[in-house]
C-alpha atoms as a PDB file:
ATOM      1  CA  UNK A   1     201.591 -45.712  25.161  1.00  0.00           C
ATOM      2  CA  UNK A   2     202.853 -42.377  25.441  1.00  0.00           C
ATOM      3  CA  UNK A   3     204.088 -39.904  22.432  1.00  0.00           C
ATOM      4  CA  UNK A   4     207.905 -40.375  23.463  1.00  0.00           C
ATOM      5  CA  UNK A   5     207.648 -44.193  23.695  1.00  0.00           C
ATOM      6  CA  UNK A   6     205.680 -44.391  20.296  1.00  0.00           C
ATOM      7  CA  UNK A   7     208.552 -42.537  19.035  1.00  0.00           C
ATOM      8  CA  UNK A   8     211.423 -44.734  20.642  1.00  0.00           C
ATOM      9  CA  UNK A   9     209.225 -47.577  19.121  1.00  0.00           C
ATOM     10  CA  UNK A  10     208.874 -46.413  15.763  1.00  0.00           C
ATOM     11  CA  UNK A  11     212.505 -45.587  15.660  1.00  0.00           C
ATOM     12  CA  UNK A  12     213.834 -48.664  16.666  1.00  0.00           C
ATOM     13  CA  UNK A  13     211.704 -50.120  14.045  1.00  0.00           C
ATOM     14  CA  UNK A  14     213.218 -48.593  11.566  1.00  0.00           C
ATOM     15  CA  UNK A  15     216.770 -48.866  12.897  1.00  0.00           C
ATOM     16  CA  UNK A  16     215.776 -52.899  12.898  1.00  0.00           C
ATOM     17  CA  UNK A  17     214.179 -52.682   9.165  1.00  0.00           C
ATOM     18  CA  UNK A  18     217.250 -51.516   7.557  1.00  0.00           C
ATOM     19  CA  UNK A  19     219.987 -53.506   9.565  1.00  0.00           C
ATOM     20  CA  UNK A  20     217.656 -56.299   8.254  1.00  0.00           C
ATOM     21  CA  UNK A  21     217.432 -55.149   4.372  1.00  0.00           C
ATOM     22  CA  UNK A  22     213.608 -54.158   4.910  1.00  0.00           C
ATOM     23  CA  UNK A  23     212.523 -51.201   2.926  1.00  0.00           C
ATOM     24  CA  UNK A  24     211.424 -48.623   4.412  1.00  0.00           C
ATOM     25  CA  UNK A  25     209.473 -45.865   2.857  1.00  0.00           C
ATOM     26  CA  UNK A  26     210.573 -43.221   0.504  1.00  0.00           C
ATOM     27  CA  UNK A  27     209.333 -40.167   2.470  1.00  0.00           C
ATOM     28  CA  UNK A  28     210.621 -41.653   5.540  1.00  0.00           C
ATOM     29  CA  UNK A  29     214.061 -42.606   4.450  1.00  0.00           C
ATOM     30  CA  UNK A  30     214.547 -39.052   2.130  1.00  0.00           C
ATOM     31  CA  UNK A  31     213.201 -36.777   4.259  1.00  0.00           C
ATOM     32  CA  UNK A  32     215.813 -34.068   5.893  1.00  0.00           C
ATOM     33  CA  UNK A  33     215.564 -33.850   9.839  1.00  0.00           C
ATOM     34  CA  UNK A  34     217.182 -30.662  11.388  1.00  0.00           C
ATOM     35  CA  UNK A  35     218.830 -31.812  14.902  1.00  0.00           C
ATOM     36  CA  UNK A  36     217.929 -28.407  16.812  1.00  0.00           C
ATOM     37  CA  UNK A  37     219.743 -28.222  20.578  1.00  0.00           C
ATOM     38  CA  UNK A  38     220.041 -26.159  23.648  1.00  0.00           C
ATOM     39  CA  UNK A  39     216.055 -24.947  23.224  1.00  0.00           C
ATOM     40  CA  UNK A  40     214.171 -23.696  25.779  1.00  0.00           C
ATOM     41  CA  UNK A  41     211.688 -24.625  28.102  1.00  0.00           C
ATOM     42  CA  UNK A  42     208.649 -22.782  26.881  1.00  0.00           C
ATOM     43  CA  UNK A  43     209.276 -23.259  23.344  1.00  0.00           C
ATOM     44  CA  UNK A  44     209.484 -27.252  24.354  1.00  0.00           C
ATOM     45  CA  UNK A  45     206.539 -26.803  26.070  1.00  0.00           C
ATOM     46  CA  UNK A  46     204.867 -25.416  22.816  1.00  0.00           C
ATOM     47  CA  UNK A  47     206.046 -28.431  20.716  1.00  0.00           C
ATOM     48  CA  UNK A  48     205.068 -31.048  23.568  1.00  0.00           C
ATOM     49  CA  UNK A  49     201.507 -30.257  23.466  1.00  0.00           C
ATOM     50  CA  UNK A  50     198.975 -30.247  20.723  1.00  0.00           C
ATOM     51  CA  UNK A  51     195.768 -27.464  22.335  1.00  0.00           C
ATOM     52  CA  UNK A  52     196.885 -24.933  19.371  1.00  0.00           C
ATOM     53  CA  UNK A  53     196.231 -27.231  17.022  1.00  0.00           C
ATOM     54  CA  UNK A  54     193.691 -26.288  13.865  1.00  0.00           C
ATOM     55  CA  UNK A  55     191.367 -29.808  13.285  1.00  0.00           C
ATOM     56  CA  UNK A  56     192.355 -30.784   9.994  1.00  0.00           C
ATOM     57  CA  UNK A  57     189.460 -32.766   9.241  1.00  0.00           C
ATOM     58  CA  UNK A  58     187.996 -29.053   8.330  1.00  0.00           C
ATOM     59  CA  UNK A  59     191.155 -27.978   6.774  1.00  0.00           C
ATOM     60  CA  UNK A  60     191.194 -27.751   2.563  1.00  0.00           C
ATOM     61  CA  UNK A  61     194.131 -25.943   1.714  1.00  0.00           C
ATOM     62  CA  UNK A  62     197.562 -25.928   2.653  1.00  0.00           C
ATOM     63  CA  UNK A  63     197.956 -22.447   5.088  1.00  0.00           C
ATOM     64  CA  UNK A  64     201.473 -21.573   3.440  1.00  0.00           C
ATOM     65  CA  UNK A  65     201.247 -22.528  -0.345  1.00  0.00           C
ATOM     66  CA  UNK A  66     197.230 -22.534  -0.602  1.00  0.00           C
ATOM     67  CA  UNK A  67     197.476 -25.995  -2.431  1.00  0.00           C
ATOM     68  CA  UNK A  68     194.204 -27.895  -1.518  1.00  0.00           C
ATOM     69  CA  UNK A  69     194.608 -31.519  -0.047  1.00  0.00           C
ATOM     70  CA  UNK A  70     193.030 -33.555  -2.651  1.00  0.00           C
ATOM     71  CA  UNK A  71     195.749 -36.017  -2.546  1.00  0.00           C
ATOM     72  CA  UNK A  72     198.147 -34.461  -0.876  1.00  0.00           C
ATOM     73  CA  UNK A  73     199.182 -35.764   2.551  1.00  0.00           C
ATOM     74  CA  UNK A  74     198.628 -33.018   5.100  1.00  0.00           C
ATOM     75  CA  UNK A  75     200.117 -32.601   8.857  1.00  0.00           C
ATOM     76  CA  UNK A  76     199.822 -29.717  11.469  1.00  0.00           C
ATOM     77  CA  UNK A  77     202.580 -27.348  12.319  1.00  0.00           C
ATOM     78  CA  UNK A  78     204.041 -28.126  16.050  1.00  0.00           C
ATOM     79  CA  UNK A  79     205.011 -24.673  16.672  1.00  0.00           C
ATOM     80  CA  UNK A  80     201.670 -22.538  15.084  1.00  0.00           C
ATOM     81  CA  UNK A  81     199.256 -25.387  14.934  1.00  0.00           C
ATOM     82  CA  UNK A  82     198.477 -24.576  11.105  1.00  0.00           C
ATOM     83  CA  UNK A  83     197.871 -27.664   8.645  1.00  0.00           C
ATOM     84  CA  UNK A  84     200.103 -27.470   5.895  1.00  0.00           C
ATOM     85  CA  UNK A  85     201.263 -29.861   2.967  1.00  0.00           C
ATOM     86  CA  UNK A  86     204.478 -32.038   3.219  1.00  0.00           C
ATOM     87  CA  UNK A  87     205.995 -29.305   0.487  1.00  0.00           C
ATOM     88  CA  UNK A  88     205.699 -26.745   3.166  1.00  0.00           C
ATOM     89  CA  UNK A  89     207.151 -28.327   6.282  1.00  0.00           C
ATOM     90  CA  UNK A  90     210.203 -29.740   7.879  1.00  0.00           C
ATOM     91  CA  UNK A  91     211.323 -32.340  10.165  1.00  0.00           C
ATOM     92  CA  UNK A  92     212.691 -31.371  13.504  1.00  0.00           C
ATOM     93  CA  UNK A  93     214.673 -32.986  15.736  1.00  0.00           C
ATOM     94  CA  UNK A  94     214.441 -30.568  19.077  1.00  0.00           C
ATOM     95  CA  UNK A  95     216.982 -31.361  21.837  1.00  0.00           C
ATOM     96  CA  UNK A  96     216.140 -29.243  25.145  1.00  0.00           C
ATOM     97  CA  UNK A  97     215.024 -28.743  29.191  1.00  0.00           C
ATOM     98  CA  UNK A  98     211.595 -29.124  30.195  1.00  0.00           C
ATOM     99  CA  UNK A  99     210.048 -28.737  33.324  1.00  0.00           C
ATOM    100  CA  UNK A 100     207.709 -31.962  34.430  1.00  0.00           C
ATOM    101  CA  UNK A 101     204.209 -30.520  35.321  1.00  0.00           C
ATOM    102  CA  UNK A 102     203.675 -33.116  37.423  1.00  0.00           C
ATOM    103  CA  UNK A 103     207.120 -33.837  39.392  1.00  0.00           C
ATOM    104  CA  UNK A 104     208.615 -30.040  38.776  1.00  0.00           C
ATOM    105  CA  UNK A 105     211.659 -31.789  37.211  1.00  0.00           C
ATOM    106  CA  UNK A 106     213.723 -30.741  35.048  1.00  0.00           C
ATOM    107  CA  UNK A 107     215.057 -32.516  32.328  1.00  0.00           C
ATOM    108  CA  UNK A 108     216.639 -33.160  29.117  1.00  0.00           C
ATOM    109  CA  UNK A 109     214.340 -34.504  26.294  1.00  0.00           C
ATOM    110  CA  UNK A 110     214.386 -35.213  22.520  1.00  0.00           C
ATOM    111  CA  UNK A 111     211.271 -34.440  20.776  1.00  0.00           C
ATOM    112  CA  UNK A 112     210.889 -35.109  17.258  1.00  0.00           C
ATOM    113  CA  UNK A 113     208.266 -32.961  15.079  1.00  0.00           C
ATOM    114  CA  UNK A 114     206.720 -31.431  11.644  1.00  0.00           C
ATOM    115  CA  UNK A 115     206.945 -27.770  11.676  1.00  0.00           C
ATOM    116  CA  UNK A 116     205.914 -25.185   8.662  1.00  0.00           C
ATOM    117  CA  UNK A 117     208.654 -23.683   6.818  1.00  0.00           C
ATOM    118  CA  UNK A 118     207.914 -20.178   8.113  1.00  0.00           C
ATOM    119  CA  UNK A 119     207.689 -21.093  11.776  1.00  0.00           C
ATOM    120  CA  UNK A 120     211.146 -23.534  11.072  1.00  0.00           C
ATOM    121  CA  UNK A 121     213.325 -20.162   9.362  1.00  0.00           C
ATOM    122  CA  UNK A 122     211.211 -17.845  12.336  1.00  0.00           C
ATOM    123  CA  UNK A 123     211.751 -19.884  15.572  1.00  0.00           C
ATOM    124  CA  UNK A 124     213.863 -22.873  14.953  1.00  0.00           C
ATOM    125  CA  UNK A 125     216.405 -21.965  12.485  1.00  0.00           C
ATOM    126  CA  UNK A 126     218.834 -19.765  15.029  1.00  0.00           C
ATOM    127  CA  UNK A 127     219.090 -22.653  17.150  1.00  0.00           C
ATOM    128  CA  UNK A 128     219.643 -25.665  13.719  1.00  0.00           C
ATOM    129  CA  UNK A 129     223.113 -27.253  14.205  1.00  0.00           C
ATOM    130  CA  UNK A 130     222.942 -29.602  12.109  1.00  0.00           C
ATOM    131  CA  UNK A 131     220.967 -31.662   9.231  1.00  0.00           C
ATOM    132  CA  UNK A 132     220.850 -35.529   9.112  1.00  0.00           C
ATOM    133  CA  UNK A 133     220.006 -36.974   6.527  1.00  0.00           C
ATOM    134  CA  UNK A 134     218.150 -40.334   6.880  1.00  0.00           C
ATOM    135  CA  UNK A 135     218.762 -41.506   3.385  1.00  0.00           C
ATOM    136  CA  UNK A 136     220.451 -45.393   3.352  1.00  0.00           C
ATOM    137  CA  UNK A 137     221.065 -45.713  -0.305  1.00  0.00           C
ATOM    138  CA  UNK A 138     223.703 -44.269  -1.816  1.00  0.00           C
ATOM    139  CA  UNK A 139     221.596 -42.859  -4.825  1.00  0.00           C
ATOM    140  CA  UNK A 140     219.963 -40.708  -2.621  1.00  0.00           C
ATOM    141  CA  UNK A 141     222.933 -40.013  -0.564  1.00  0.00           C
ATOM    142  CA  UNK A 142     224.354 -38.468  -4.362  1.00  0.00           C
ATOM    143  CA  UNK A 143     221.836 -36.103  -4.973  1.00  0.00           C
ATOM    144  CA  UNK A 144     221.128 -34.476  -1.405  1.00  0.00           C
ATOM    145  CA  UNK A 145     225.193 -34.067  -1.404  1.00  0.00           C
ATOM    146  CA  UNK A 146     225.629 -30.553  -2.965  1.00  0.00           C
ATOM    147  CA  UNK A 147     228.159 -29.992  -5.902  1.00  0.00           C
ATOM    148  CA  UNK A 148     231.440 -28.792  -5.114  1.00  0.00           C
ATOM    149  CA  UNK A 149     232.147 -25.146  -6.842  1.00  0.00           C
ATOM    150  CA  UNK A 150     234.891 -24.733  -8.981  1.00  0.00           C
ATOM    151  CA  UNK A 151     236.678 -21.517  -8.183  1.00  0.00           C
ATOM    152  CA  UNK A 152     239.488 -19.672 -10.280  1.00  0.00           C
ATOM    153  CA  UNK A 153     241.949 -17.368  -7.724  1.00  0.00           C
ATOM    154  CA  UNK A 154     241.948 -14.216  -8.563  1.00  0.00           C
ATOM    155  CA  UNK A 155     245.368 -13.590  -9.187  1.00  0.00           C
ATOM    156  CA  UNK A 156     245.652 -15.604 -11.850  1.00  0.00           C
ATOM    157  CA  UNK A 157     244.852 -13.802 -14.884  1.00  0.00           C
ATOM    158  CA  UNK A 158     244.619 -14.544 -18.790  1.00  0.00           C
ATOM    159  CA  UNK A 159     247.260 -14.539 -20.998  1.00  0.00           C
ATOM    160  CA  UNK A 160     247.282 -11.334 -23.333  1.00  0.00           C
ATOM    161  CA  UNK A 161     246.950 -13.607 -26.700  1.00  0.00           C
ATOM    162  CA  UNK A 162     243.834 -15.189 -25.517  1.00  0.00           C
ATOM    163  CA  UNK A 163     242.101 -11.529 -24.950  1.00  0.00           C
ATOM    164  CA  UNK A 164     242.843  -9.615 -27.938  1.00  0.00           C
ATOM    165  CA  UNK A 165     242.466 -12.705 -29.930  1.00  0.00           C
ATOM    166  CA  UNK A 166     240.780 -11.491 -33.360  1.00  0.00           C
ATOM    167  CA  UNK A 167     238.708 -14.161 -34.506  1.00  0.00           C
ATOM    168  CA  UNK A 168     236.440 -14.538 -37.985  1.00  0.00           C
ATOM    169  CA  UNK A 169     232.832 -13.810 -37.847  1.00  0.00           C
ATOM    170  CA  UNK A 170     230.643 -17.133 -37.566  1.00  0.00           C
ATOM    171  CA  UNK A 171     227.904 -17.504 -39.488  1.00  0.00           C
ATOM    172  CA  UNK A 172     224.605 -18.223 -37.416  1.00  0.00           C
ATOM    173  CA  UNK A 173     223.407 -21.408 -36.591  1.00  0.00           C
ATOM    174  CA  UNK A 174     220.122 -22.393 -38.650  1.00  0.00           C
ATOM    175  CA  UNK A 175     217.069 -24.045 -36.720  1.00  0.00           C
ATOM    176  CA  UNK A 176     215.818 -25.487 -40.194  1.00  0.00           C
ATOM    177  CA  UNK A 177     216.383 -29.390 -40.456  1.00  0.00           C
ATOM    178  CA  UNK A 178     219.166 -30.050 -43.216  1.00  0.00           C
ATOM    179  CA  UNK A 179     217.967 -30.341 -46.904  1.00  0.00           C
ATOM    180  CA  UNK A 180     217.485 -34.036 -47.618  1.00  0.00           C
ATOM    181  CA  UNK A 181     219.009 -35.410 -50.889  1.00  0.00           C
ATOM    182  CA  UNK A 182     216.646 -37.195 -52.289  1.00  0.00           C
ATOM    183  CA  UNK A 183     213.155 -34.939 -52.741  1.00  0.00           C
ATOM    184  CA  UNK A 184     209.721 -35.959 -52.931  1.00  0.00           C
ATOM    185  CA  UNK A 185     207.706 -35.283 -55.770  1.00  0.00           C
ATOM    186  CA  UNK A 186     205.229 -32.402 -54.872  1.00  0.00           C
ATOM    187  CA  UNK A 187     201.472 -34.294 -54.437  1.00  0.00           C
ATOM    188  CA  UNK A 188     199.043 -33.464 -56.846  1.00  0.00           C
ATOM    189  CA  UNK A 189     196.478 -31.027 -55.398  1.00  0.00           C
ATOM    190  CA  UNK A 190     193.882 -32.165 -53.276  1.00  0.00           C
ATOM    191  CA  UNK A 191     190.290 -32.545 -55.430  1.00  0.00           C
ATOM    192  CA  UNK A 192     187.244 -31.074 -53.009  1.00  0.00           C
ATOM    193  CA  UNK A 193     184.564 -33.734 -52.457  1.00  0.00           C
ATOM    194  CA  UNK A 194     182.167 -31.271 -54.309  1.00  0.00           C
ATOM    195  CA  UNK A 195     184.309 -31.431 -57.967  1.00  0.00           C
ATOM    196  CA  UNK A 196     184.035 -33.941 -59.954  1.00  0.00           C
END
């Protein structure tokens, strides 16, 4: 089974587990994929193949963050080949031509990939349209979803009274717990073992 069938496999396996209320995985179902389009032929040939790969069997540390990969998952960059920790890469979804070695053809694939964040911002992120989200709960859906700003226009401006408002000097907040009303009796002093 090739890679692009695996992939066509796995993700109609997960289009299958949630229409059927199956849970899928946390990383899988959080995780941010970047749909990149119109890229070109040689850098889809560098993401198709895996000779620039580092073995990462050998491989202790993450390459970006220098975090070692004691329990850390770890997975190699697609365009540099590095190994790097699932902090320090991104999921790509890479839409482009590529030219068949065997036939010559050209055509229009979908590959799907890890890459490190500095390889992602160097190569891939002039050609990001667009970031899906694979999250199905709503939860989730919450907190990726940024917070609308509030703004304030600029013409509109404070009314005089509020400005020069003189107001009375407050006294500072103390840190000290409130005096209870009942005290304790202060404790007799503590005899040493060696008096008698």
């Amino acid at each position: 089974m090739g890679y692009f069938e695996r992939i066509k496999k796995l993700a109609w396996l997960i289009g299958v587990g949630q229409s059927r209320g199956v849970a899928v995985g946390v990383a899988m179902v959080v995780r941010l994929t970047h749909l990149i389009q119109e890229a070109d032929s040689v850098l889809m040939d560098r993401l198709s193949h895996r000779l620039h790969w580092k073995d990462p069997s050998v491989t202790f540390e993450c390459h970006h963050c220098k975090t070692f990969f004691h329990w850390n998952p770890k997975s190699n960059c697609a365009m540099c080949g590095n190994v790097v920790c699932v902090d320090c890469s991104e999921a790509a979804k890479v839409e482009g031509t590529m030219v068949s070695l065997r036939t010559g053809d050209v055509r229009y694939v979908t590959v799907v990939v890890d890459v490190c964040v500095p390889c992602y911002y160097t190569s891939l992120m002039t050609l990001s349209t667009a970031s899906v989200a694979n999250a199905c709960d709503d939860d989730i859906k919450a907190k990726l979803r940024p917070e609308r700003p509030t703004f304030r226009h600029l013409g509109q401006s404070l009314p005089l009274h509020s400005i020069h408002e003189h107001r009375p000097p407050q006294t500072p907040v103390s840190r000290k717990p409130p005096p209870t009303s009942q005290s304790m009796p202060p404790r007799p002093p503590k005899r040493s073992f060696w008096k008698r």
